[in-house]
Structures are given as C-alpha cells and as structure tokens.
C-alpha atoms as a PDB file:
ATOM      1  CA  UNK A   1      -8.723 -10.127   7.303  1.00  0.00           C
ATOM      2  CA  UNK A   2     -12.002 -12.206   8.738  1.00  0.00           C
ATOM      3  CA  UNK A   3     -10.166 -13.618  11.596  1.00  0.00           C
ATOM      4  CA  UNK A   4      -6.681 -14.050  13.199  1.00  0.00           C
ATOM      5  CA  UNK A   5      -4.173 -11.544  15.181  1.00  0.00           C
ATOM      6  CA  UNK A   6      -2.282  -8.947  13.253  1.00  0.00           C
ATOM      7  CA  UNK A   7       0.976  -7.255  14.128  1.00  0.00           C
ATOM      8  CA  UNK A   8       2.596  -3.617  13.407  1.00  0.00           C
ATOM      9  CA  UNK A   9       5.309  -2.696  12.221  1.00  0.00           C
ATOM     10  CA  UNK A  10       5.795   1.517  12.396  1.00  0.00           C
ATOM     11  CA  UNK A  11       8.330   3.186   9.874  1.00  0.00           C
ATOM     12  CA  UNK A  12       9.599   6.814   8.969  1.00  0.00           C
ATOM     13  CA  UNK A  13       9.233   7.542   5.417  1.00  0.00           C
ATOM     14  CA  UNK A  14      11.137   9.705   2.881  1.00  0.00           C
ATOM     15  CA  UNK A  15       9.476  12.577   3.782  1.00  0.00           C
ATOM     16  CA  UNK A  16       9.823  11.957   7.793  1.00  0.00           C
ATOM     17  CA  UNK A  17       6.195  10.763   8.542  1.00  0.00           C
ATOM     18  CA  UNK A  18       4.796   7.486  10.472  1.00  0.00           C
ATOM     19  CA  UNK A  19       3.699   4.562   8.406  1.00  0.00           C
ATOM     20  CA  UNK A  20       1.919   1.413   9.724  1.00  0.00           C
ATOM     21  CA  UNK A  21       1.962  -1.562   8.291  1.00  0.00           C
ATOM     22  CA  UNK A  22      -0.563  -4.255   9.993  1.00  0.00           C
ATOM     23  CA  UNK A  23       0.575  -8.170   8.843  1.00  0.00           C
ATOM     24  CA  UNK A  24      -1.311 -11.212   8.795  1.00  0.00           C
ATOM     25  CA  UNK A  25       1.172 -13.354  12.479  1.00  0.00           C
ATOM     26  CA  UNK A  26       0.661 -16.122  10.830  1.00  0.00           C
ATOM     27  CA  UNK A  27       2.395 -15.651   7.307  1.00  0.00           C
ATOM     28  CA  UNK A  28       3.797 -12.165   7.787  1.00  0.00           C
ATOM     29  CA  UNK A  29       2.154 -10.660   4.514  1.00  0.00           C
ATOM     30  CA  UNK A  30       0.744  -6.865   4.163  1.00  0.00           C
ATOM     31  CA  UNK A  31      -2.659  -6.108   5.216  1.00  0.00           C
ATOM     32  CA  UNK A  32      -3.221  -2.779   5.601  1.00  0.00           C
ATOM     33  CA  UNK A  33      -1.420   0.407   6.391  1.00  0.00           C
ATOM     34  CA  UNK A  34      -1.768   4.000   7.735  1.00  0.00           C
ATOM     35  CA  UNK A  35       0.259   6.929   7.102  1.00  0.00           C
ATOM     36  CA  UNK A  36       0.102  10.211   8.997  1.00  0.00           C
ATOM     37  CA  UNK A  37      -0.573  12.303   5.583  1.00  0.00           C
ATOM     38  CA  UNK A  38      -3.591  10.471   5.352  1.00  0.00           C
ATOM     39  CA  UNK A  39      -4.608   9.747   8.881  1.00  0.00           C
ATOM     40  CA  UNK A  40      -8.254   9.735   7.430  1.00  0.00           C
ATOM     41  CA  UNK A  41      -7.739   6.703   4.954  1.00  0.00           C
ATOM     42  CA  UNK A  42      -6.358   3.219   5.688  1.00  0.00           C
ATOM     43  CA  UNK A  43      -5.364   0.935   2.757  1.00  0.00           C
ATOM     44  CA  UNK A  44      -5.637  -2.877   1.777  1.00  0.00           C
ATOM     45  CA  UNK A  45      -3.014  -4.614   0.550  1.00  0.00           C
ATOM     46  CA  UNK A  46      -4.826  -5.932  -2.630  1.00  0.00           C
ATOM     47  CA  UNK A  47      -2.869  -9.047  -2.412  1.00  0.00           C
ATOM     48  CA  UNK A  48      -4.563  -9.631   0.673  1.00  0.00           C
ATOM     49  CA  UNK A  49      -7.900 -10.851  -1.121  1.00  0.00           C
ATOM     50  CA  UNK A  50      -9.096 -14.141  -2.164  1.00  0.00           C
ATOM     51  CA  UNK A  51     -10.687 -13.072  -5.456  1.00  0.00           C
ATOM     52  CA  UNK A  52      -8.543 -10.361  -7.067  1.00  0.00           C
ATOM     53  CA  UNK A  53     -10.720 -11.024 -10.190  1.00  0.00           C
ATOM     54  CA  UNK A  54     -12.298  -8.098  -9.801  1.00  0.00           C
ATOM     55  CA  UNK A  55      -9.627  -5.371  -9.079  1.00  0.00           C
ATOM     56  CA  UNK A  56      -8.885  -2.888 -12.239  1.00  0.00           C
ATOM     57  CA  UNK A  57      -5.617  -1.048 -10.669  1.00  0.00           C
ATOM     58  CA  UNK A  58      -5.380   2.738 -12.243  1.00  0.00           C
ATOM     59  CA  UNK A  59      -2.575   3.986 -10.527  1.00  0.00           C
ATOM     60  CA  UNK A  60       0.996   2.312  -9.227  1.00  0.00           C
ATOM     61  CA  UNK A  61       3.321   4.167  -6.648  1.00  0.00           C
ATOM     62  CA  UNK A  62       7.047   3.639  -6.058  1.00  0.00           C
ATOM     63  CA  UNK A  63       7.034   2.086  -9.368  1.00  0.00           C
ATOM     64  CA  UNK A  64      11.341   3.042  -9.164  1.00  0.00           C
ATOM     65  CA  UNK A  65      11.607   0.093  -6.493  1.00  0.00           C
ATOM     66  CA  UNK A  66       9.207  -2.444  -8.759  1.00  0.00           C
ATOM     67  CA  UNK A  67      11.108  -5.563  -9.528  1.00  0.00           C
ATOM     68  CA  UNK A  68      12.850  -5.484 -12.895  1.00  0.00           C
ATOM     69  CA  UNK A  69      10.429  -8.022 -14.237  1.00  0.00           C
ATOM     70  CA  UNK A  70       7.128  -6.185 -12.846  1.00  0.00           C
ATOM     71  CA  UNK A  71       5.332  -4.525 -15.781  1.00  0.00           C
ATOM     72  CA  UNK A  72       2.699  -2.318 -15.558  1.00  0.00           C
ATOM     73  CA  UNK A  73      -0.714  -1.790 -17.736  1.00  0.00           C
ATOM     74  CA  UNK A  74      -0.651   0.098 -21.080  1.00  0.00           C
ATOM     75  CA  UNK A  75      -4.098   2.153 -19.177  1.00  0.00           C
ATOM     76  CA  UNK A  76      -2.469   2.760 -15.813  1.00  0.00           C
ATOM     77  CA  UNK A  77      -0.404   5.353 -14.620  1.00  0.00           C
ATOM     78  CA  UNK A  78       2.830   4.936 -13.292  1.00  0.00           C
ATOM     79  CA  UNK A  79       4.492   7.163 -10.525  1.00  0.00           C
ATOM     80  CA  UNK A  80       8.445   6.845  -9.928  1.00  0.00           C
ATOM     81  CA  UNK A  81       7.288   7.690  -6.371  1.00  0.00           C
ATOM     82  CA  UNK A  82       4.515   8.761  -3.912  1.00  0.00           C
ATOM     83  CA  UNK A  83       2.411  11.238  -4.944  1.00  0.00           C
ATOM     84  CA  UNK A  84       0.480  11.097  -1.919  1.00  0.00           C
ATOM     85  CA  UNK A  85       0.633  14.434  -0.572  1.00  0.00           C
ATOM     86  CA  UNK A  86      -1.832  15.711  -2.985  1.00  0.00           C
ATOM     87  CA  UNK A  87      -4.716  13.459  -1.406  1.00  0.00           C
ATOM     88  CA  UNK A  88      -3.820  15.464   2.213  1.00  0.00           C
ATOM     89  CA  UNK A  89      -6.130  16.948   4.112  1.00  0.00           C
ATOM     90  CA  UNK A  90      -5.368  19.895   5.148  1.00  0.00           C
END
C-alpha cells in the first residue's frame, strides 16, 4: 500500500495463535498479515498489487476452504491446510 490508513483485525487460529490481518479502510480488502509462528515474516496479499503479471505462485494453503470453482496449477502444490509450522523459528 503507497498511501492511505489501514485497519486490523486480530484472530486465533486452529492451532491457538494470533493472526493479523491489516486492510486497505477504504475498500476493506487484505493487505498484509502477521502470525505469531512467524513473527519474523509479514505477508502481502498478492491481490493487493497492480501488476500481478509477474507473480508465478508455487505453493497454495487452505486449499480445503478454496471455492469450488478455484483451480489450482498443474506445477503448484496444493496443501489441504497450513503447513506453516515448518517455516518456525525456533
């Protein structure tokens, strides 16, 4: 985001950690979020650019709460749910 106030929005997740979601006040969209497993890292909504021309996406999470429709790249790998742990710092 180059300009305008965000918001926050703090969750528990399945595995009873903090999750922060920052959205765009004006239109209420995903920017970024933090989780306490990976304090260190903060990630961008990839919807969230203007040019998404360039994004190659190797890996979708949660992939069990997709939309029906949603399909996912012969290339990529899919993950019924967060594998996230293994990224931890420990």
């Amino acid at each position: 985001m180059l300009q305008g106030a965000t918001g926050t929005f703090e969750r528990t997740s399945d595995a009873g950690r903090w999750v922060k979601n920052h959205f765009c006040r004006g239109c209420g969209n995903t920017v970024m979020w933090e989780t306490e497993v990976l304090s260190h890292a903060v990630g961008i909504a990839a919807g969230s650019f203007d040019d998404t021309a360039w994004l190659d996406p190797k890996l979708h999470v949660w992939a069990d709460s997709a939309q029906r429709w949603t399909s996912f790249p012969c290339d990529a790998e899919v993950l019924s749910k967060s594998n996230i742990e293994q990224y931890r710092k420990t």
